[in-house]
Protein backbone atom coordinates (compact mmCIF):
# COMPACT_ATOMS: atom_id res chain seq x y z
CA UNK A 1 101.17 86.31 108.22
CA UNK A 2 101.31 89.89 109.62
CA UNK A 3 98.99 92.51 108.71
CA UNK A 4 98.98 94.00 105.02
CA UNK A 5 98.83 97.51 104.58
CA UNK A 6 96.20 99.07 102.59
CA UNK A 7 98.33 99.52 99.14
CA UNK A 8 99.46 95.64 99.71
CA UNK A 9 95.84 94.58 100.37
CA UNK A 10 94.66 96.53 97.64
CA UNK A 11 97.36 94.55 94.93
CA UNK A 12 95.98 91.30 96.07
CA UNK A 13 92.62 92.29 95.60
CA UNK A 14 93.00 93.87 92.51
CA UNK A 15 94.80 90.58 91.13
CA UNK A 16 92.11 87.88 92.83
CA UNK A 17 89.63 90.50 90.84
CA UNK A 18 91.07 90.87 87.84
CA UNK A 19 91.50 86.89 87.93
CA UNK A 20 88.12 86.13 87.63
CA UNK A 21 86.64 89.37 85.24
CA UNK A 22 89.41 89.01 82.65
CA UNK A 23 90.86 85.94 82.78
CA UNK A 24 92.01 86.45 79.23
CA UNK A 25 95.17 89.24 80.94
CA UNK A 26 95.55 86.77 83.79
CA UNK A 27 98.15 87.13 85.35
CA UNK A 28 98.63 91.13 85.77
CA UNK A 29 101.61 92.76 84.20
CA UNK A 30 102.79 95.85 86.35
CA UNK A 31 100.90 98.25 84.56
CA UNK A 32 97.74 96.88 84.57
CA UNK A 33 98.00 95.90 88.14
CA UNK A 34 99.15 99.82 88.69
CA UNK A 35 95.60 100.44 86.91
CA UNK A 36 93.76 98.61 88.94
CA UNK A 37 94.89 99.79 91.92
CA UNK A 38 94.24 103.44 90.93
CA UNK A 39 90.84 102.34 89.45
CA UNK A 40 88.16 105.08 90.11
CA UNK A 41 84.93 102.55 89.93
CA UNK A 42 83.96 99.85 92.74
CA UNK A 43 87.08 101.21 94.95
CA UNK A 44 86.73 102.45 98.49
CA UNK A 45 89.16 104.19 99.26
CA UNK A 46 90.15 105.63 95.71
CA UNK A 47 94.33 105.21 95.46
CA UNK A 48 96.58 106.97 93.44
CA UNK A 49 99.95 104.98 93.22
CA UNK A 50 102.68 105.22 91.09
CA UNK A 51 104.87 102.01 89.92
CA UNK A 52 107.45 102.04 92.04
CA UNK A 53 104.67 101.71 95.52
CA UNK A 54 103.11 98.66 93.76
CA UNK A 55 106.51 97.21 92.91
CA UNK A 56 107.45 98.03 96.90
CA UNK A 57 103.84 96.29 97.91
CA UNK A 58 104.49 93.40 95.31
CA UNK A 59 108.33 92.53 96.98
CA UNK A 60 106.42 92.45 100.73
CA UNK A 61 103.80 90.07 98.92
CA UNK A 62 105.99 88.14 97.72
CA UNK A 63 108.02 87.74 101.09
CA UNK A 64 104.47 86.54 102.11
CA UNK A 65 103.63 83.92 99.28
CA UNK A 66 100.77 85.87 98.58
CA UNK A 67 101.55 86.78 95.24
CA UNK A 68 104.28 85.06 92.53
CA UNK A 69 105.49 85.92 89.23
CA UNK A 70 103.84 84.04 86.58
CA UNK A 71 106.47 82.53 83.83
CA UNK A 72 106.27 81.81 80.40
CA UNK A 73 105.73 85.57 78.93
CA UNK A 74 108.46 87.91 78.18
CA UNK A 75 106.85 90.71 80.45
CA UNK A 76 106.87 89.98 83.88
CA UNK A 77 103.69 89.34 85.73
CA UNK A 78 102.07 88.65 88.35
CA UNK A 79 99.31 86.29 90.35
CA UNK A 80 97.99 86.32 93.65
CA UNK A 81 98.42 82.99 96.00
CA UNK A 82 95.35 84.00 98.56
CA UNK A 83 93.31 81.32 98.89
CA UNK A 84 96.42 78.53 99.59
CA UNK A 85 98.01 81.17 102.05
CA UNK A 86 94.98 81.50 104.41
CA UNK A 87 93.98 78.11 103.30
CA UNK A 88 90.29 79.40 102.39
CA UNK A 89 87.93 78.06 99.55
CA UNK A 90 87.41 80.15 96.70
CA UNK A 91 83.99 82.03 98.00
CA UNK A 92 85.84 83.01 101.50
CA UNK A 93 88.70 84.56 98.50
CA UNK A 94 85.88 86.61 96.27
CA UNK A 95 84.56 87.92 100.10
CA UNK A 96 87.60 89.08 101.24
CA UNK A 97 89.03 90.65 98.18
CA UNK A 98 85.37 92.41 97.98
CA UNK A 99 85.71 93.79 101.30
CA UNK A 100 89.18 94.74 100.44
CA UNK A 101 88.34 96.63 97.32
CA UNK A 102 85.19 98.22 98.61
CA UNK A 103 85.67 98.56 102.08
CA UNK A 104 83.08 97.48 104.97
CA UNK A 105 80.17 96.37 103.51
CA UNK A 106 76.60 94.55 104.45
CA UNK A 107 75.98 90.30 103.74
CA UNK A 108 73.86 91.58 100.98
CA UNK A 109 75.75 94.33 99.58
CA UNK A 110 78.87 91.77 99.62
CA UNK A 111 76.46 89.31 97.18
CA UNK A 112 75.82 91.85 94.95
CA UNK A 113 79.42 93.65 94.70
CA UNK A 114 81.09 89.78 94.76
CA UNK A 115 78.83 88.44 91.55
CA UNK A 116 81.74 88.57 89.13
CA UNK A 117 84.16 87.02 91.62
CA UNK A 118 81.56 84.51 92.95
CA UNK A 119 77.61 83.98 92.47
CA UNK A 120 76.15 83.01 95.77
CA UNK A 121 72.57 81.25 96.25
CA UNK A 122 71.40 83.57 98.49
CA UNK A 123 72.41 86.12 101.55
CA UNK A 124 72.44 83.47 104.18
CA UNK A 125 75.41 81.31 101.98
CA UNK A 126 77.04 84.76 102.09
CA UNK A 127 76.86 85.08 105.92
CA UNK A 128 77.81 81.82 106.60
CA UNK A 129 80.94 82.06 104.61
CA UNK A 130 81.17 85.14 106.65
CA UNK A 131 80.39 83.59 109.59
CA UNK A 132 83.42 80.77 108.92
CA UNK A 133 86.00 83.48 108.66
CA UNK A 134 84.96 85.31 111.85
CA UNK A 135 85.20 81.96 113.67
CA UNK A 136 88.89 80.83 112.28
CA UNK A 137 92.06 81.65 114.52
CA UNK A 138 92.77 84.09 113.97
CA UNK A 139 89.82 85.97 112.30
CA UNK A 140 89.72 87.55 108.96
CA UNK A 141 86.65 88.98 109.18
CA UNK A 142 84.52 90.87 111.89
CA UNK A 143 80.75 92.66 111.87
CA UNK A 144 80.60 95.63 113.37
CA UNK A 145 78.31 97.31 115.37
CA UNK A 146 74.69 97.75 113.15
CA UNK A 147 74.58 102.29 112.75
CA UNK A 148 71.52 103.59 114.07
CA UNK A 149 68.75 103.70 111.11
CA UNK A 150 70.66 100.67 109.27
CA UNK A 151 68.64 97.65 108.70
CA UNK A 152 71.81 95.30 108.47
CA UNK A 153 75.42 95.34 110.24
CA UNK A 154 78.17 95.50 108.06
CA UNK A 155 81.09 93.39 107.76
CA UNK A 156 84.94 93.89 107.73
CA UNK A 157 88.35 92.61 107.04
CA UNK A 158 90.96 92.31 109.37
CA UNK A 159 93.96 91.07 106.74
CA UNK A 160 95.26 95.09 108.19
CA UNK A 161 94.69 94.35 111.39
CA UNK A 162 92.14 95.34 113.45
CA UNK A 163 89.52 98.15 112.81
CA UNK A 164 89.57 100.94 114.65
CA UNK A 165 87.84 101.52 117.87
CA UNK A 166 85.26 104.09 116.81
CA UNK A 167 84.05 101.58 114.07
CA UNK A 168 83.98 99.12 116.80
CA UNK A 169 81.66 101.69 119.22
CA UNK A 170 80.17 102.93 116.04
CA UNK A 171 76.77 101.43 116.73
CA UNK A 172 77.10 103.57 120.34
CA UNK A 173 79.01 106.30 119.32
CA UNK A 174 76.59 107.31 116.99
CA UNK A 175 73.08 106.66 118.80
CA UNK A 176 75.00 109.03 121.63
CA UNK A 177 75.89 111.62 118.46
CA UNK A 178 72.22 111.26 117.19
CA UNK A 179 70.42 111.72 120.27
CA UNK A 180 72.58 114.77 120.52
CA UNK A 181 71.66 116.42 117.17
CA UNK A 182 67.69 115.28 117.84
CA UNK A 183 67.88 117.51 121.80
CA UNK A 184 69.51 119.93 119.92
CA UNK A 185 67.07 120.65 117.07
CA UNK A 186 64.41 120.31 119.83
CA UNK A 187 65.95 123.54 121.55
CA UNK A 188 66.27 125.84 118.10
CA UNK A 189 62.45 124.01 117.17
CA UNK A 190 60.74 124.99 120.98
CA UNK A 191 62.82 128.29 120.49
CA UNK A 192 61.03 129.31 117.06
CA UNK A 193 57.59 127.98 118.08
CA UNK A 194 57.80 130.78 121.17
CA UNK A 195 58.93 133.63 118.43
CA UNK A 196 56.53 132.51 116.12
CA UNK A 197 53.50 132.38 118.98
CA UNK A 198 54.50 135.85 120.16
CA UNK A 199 54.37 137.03 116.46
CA UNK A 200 50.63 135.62 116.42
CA UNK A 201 49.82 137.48 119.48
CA UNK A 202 50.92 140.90 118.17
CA UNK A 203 48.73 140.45 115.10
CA UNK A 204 46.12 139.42 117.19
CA UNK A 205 45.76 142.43 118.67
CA UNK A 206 46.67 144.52 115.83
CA UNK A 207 44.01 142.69 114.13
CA UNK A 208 41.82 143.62 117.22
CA UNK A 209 42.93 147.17 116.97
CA UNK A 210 41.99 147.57 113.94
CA UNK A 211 38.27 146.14 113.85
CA UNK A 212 37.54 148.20 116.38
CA UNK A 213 38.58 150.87 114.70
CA UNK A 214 36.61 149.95 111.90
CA UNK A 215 33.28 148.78 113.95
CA UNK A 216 33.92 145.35 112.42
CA UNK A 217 33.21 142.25 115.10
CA UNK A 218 35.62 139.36 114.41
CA UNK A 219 33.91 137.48 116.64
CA UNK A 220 31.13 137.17 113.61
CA UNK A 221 31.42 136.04 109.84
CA UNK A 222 30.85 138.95 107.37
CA UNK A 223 27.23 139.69 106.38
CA UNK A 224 26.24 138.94 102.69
């Protein structure tokens, strides 16, 4: 299978979803699938496609077996073929089309955004469903580097080929681009602790100035 693109992985997604949280319009006509492309909530990134992309994306799927037309229903629709394709169980299907839907995303952020699809035991089932992909030939899943300050890597689907090479380096890339920003505020912070200890020193002695001035001793507290 070559790589999708991301309006083709996006139609699969949107059909495996749509599957399993309204099973009652299952399987898409065009204009529903067109809505749930262009679907504003739990989408990363937000689409705006018109009928005649999805149609273009749903011929290419179809060239694939990844999605069919369903029959018996006067409107054409349509149904996704995922799981048989990539020859994956039903939780490795609800992962993917996640990850496709919401982009990159951590073991436990996939449990959470997957419940509808798929209700997992616990993280660890996640990750070693995760863990199955990543190991099959070739893989359909990847983690990326952990991002400085993140508690938990994230994961990633390669169905459109492989990610790019900064999200690869990210973990690297961005400790270099933090470290960076910290040096940086150091600088401007040493710079406005010298302007602000000069600024002492000049009241100071404008302070001192003026006592003596006055016959007032800083030196000692006020008499009562």
């Amino acid at each position: 299978m070559r790589d999708l693109s991301p309006l083709e992985a996006r139609v699969v997604a949107v059909l495996v979803e749509k599957q399993a949280t309204v099973p009652d319009t299952y399987p898409l006509s065009l204009n529903a699938l067109v809505a749930g492309c262009n679907q504003k909530t739990a989408r990363e990134p937000v689409m705006n496609v018109d009928e005649s992309q999805v149609l273009t994306a749903i011929d290419a799927l179809k060239s694939m077996s990844l999605v069919f037309e369903g029959s018996g229903s006067r409107v054409v629709r349509y149904e996704h073929n995922l799981g048989r394709v990539l020859v994956v169980p039903s939780q490795a299907v609800a992962l993917l089309a996640t990850l496709m839907l919401r982009g990159p995303q951590t073991a436990a952020e996939l449990r959470a955004h997957s419940e509808r699809l798929h209700r997992f035991a616990d993280v660890s089932s996640v990750e070693g469903f995760l863990e199955e992909l990543a190991e099959r030939y070739p893989p359909k899943v990847v983690k990326l580097p952990r991002a400085p300050g993140a508690r938990e890597a994230r994961w990633m689907h390669l169905l459109c080929g492989e990610p790019d090479a900064a999200l690869l380096q990210g973990g690297a890339a961005a400790s270099a681009g933090v470290a960076t920003v910290d040096l940086d505020e150091l600088a401007v912070l040493r710079a406005e602790h010298r302007q602000l200890a000069a600024e002492v020193a000049s009241l100071r002695a404008l302070v001192g100035r003026l006592a003596a001035e006055l016959g007032i001793s800083i030196d000692s507290p006020p008499q009562a």
